[in-house]
N, C-alpha and C. Protein backbone atom coordinates (compact mmCIF):
# COMPACT_ATOMS: atom_id res chain seq x y z
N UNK A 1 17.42 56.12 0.79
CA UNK A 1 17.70 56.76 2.06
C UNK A 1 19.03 57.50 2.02
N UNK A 2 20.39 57.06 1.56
CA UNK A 2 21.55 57.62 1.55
C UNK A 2 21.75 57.75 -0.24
N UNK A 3 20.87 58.45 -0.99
CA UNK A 3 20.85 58.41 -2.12
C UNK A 3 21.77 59.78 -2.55
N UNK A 4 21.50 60.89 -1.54
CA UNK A 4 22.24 62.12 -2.12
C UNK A 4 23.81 61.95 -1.36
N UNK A 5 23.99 61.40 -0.18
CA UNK A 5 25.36 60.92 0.63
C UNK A 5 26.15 60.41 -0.62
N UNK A 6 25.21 58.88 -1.25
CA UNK A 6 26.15 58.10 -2.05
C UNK A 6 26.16 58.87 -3.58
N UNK A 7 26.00 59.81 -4.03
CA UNK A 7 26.06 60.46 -5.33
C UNK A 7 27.15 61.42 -4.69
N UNK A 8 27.07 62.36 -3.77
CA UNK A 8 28.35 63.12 -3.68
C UNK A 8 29.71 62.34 -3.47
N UNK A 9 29.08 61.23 -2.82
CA UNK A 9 30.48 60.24 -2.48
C UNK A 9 31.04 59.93 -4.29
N UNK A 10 30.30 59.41 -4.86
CA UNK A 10 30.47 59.43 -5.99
C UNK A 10 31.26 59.86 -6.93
N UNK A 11 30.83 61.38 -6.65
CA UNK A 11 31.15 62.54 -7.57
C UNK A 11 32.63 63.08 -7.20
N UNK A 12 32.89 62.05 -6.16
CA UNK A 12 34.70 62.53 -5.21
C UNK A 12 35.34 61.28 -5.48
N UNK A 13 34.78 59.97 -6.33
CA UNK A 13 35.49 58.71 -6.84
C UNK A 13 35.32 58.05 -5.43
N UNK A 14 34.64 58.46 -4.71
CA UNK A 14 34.02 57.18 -4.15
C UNK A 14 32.92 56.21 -4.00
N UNK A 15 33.02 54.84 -3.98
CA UNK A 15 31.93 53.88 -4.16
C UNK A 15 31.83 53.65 -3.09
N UNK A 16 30.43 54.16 -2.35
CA UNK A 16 29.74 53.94 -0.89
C UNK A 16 28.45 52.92 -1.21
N UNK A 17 28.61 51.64 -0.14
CA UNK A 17 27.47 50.72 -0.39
C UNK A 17 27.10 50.65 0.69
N UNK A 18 26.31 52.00 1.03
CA UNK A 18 25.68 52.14 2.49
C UNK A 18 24.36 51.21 2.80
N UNK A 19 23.99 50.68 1.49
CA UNK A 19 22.66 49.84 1.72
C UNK A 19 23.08 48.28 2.58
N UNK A 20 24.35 47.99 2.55
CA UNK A 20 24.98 46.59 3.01
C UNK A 20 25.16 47.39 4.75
N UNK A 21 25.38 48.43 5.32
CA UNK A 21 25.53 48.30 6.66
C UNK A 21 24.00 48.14 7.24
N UNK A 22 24.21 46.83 8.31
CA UNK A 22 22.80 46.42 9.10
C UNK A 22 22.66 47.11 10.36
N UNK A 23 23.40 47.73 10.96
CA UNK A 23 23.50 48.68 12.27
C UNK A 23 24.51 49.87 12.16
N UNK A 24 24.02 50.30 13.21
CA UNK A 24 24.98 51.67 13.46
C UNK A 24 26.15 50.73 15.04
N UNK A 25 27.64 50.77 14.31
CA UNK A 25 28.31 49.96 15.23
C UNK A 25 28.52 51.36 16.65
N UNK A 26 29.08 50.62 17.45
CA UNK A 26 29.48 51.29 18.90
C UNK A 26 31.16 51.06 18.55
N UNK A 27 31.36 52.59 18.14
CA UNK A 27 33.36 52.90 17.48
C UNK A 27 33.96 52.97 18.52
N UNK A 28 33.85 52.67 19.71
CA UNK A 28 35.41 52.53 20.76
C UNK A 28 36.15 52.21 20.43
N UNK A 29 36.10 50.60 20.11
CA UNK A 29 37.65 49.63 19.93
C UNK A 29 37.96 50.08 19.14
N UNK A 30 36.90 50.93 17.75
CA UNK A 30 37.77 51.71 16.34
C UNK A 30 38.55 52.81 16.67
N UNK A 31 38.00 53.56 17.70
CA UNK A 31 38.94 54.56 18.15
C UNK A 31 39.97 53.98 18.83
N UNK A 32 39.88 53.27 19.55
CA UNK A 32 41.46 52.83 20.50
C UNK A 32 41.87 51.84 19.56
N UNK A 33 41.75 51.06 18.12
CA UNK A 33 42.09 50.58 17.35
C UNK A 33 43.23 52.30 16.24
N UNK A 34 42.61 53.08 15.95
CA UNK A 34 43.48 54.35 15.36
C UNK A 34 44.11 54.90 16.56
N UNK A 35 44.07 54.79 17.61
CA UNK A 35 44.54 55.63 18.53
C UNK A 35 46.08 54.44 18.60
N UNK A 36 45.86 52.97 18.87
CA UNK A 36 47.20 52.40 18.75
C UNK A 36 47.83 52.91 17.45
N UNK A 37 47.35 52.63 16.43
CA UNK A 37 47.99 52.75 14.69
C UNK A 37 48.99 54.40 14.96
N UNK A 38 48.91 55.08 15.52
CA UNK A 38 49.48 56.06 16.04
C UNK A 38 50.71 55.92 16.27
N UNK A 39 50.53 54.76 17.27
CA UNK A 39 52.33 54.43 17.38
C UNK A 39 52.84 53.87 16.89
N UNK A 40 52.53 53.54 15.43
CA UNK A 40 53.32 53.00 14.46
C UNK A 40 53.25 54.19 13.14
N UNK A 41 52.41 54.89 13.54
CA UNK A 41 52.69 56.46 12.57
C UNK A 41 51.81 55.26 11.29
N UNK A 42 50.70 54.76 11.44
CA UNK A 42 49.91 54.43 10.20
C UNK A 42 48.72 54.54 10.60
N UNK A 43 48.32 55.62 11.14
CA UNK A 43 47.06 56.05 11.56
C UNK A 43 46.35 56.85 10.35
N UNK A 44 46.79 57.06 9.23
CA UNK A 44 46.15 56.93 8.06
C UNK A 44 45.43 56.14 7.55
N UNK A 45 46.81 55.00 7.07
CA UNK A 45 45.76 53.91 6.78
C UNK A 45 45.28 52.97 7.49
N UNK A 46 44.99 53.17 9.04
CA UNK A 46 44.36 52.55 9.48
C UNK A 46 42.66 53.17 9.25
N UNK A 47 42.70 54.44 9.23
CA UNK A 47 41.23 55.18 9.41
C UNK A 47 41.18 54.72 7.69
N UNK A 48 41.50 54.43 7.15
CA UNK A 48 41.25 54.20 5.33
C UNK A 48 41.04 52.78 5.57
N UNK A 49 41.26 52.26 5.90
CA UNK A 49 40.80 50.71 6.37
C UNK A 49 39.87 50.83 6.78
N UNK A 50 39.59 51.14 8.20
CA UNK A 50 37.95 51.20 9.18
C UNK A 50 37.41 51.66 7.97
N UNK A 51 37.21 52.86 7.25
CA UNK A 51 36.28 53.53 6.54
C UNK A 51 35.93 52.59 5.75
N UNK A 52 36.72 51.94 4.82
CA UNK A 52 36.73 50.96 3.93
C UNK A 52 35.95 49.84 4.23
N UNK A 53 36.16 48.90 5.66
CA UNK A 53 35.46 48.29 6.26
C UNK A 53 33.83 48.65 6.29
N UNK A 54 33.51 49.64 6.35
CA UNK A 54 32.65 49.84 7.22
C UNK A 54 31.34 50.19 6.32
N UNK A 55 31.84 51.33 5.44
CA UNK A 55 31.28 52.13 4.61
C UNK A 55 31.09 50.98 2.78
N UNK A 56 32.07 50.71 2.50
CA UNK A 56 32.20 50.04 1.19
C UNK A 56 31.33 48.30 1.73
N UNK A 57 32.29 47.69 2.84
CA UNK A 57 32.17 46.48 2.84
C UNK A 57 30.73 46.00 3.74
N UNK A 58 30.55 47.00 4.42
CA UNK A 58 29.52 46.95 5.27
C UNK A 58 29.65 46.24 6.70
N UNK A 59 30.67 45.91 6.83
CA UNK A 59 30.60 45.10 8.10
C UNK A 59 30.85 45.94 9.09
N UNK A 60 30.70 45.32 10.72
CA UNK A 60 30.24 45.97 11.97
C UNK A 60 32.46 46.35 12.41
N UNK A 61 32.20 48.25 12.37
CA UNK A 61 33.78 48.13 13.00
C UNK A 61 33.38 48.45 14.27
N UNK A 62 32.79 47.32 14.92
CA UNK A 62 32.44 47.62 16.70
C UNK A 62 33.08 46.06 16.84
N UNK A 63 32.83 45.37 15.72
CA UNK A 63 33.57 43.94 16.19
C UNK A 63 34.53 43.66 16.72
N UNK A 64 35.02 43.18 17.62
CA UNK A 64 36.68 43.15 17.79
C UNK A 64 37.32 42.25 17.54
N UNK A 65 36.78 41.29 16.55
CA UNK A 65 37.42 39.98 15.61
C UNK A 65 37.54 40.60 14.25
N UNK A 66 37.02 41.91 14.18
CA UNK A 66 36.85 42.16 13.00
C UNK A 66 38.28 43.43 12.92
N UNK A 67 37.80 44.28 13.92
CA UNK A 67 39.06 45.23 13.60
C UNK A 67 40.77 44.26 14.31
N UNK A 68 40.39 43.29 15.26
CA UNK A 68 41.63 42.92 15.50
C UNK A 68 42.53 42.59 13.67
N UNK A 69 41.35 41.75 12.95
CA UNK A 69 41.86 41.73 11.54
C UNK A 69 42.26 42.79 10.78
N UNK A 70 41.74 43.65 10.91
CA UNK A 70 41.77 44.88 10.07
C UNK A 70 43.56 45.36 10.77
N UNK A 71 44.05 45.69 12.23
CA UNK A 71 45.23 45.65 12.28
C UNK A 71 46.24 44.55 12.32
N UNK A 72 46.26 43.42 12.15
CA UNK A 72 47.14 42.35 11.79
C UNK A 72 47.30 42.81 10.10
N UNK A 73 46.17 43.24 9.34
CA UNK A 73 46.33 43.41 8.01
C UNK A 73 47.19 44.55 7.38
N UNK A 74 47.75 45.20 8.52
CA UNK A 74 48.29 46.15 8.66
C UNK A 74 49.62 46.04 9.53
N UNK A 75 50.11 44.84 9.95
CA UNK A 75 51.23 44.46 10.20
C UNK A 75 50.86 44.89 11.65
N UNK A 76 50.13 45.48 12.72
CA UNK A 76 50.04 45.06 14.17
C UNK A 76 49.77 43.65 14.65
N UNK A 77 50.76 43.37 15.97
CA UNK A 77 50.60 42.15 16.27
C UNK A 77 49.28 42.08 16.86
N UNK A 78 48.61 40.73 16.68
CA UNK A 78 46.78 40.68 17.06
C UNK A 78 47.08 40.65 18.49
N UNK A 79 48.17 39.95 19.44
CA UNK A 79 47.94 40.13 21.11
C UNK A 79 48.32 41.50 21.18
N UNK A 80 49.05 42.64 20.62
CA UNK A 80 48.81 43.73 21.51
C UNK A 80 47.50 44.19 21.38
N UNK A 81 47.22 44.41 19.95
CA UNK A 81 45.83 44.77 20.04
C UNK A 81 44.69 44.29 21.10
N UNK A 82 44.82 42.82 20.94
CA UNK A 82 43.84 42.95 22.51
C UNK A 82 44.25 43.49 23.53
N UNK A 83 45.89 42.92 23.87
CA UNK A 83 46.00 44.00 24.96
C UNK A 83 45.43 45.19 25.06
N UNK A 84 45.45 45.96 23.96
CA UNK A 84 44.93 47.71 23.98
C UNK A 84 43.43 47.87 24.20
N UNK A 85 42.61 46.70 23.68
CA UNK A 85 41.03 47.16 23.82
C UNK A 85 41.17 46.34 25.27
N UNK A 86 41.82 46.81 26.53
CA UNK A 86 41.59 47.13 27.81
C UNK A 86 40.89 47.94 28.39
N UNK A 87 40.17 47.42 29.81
CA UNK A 87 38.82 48.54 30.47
C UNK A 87 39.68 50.18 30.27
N UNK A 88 40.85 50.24 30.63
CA UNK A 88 41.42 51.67 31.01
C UNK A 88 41.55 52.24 30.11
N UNK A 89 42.07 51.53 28.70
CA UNK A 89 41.44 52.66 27.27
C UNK A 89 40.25 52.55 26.74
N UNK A 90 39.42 51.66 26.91
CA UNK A 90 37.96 52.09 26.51
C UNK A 90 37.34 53.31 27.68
N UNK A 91 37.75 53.03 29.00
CA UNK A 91 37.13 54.53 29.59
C UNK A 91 37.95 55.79 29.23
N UNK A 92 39.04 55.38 29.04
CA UNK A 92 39.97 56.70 28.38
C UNK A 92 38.80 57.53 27.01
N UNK A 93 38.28 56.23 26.17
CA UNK A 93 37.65 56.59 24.85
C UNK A 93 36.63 57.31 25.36
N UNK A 94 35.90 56.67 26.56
CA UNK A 94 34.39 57.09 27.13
C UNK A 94 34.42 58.39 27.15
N UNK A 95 35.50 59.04 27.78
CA UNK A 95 35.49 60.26 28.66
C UNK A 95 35.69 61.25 27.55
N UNK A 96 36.20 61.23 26.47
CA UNK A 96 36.20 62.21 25.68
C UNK A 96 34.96 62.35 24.87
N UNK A 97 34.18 60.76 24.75
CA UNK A 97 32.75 60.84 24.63
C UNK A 97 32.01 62.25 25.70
N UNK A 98 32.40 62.08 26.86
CA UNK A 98 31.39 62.56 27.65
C UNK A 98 31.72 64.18 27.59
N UNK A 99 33.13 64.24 27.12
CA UNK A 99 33.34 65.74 26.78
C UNK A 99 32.57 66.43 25.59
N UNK A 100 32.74 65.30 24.44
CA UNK A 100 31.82 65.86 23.25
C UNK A 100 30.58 66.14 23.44
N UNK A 101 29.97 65.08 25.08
CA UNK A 101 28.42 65.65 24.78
C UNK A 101 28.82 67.00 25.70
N UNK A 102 29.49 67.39 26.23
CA UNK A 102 29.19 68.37 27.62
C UNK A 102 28.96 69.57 26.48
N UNK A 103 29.91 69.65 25.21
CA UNK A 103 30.57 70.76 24.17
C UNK A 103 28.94 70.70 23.37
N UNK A 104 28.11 69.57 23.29
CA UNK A 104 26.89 69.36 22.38
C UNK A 104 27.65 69.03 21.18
N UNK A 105 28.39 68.42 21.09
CA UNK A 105 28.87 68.00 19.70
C UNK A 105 28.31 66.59 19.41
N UNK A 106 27.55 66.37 18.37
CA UNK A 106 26.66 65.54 18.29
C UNK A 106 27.13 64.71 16.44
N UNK A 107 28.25 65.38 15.77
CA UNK A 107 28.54 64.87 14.48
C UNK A 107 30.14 65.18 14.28
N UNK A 108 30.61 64.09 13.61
CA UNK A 108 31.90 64.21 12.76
C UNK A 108 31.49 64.92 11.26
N UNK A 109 32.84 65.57 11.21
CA UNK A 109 34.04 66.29 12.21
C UNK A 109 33.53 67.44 12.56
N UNK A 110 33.85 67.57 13.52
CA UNK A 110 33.69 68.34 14.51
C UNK A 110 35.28 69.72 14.67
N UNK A 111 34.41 70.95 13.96
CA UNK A 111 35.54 71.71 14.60
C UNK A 111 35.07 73.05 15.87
N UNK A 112 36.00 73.58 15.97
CA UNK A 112 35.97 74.92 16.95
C UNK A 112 36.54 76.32 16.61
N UNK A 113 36.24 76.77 15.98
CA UNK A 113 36.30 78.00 15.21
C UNK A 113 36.39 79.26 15.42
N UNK A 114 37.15 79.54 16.36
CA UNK A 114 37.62 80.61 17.28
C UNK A 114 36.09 80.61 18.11
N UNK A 115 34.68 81.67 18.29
CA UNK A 115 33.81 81.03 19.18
C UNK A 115 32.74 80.20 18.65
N UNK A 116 33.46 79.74 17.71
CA UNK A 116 31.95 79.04 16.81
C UNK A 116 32.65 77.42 17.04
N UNK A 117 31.57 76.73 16.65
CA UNK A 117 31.62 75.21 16.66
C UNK A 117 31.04 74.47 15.25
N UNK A 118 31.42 73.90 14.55
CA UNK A 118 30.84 73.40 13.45
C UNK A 118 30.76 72.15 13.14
N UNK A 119 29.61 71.09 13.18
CA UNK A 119 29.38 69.55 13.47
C UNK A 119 29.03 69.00 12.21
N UNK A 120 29.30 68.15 12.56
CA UNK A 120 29.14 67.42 10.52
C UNK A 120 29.86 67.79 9.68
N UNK A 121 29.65 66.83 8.43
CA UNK A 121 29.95 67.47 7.07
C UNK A 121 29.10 68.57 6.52
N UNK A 122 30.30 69.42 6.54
CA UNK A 122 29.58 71.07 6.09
C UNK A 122 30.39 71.55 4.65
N UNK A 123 29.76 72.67 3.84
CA UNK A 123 30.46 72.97 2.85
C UNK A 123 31.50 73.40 2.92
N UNK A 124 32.53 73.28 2.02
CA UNK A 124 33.58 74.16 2.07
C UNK A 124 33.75 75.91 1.98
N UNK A 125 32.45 75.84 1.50
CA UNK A 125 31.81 77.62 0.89
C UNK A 125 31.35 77.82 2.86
N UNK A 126 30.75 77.19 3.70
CA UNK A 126 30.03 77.53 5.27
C UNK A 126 31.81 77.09 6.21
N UNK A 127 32.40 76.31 5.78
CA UNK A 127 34.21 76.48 6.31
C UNK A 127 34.76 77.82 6.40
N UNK A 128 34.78 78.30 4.63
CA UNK A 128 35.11 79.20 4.71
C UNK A 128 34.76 80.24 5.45
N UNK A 129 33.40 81.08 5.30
CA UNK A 129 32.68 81.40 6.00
C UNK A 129 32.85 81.77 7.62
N UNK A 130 32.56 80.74 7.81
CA UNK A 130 32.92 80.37 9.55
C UNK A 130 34.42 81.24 9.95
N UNK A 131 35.48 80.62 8.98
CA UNK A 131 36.76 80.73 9.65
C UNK A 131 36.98 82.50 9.41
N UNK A 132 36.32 83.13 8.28
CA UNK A 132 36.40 84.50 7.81
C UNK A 132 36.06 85.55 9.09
N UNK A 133 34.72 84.75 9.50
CA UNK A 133 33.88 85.40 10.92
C UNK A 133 34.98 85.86 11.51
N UNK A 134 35.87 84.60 11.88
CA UNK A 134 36.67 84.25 13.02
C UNK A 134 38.17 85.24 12.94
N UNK A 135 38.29 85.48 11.64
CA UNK A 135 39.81 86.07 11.84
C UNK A 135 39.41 87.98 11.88
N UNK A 136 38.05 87.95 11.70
CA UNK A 136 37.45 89.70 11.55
C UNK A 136 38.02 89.92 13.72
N UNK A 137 38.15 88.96 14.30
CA UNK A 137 37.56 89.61 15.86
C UNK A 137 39.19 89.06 16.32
């Protein structure tokens, strides 16, 4: 099923063991989990963690026993983190949900390309492309 995903992953030195994830998780707390890592300016490796989690190890980053671990492992204290997966930043997360659908953006990453929009992983040859359109007007 993810046979041509995990060969390009591959072919970039990465080892994807997409056959170990059992669901598609619900990423809020992962987003308001990178959205804290922000204010400690390690919002790198926090998204290299989730990915890592998620993609390699297979486990659910919708858990919130799971990513609370994932930032303690990363030197955040585990009570702010709960503090942060609070109702007022998960609807904070919602609402930019509800913007992506208003835009029809339906895949990561997601860009905006002077009037173009481009969803998913796309080539770097259809990047180019796109952005060339964009600087002619």
């Amino acid at each position: 099923m993810y046979e041509n995903m995990t060969l390009k992953a591959k072919e970039a030195g990465i080892n994807l063991n997409l056959d170990s994830i059992s669901k598609t998780p619900n990423t809020i707390l992962s987003h308001l989990l990178i959205i804290l890592s922000e204010k400690f300016n390690i919002q790198n490796e926090m998204k290299q963690k989730i990915y890592e989690t998620y993609f390699i190890n297979g486990q659910d980053i919708g858990d919130r026993n799971i990513l609370i671990n994932i930032g303690h492992d990363l030197k955040i204290d585990k009570i702010l983190i709960e503090e942060f997966f609070n109702t007022e930043n998960i609807n904070k997360v919602n609402s930019y949900i509800s913007l992506a659908r208003k835009k029809n953006i339906s895949g990561v990453p997601f860009f905006e390309i002077g009037k173009e929009m481009v969803s998913g992983a796309q080539s770097i040859e259809l990047l180019k492309e796109v952005i060339k359109r964009n600087l002619q007007h």
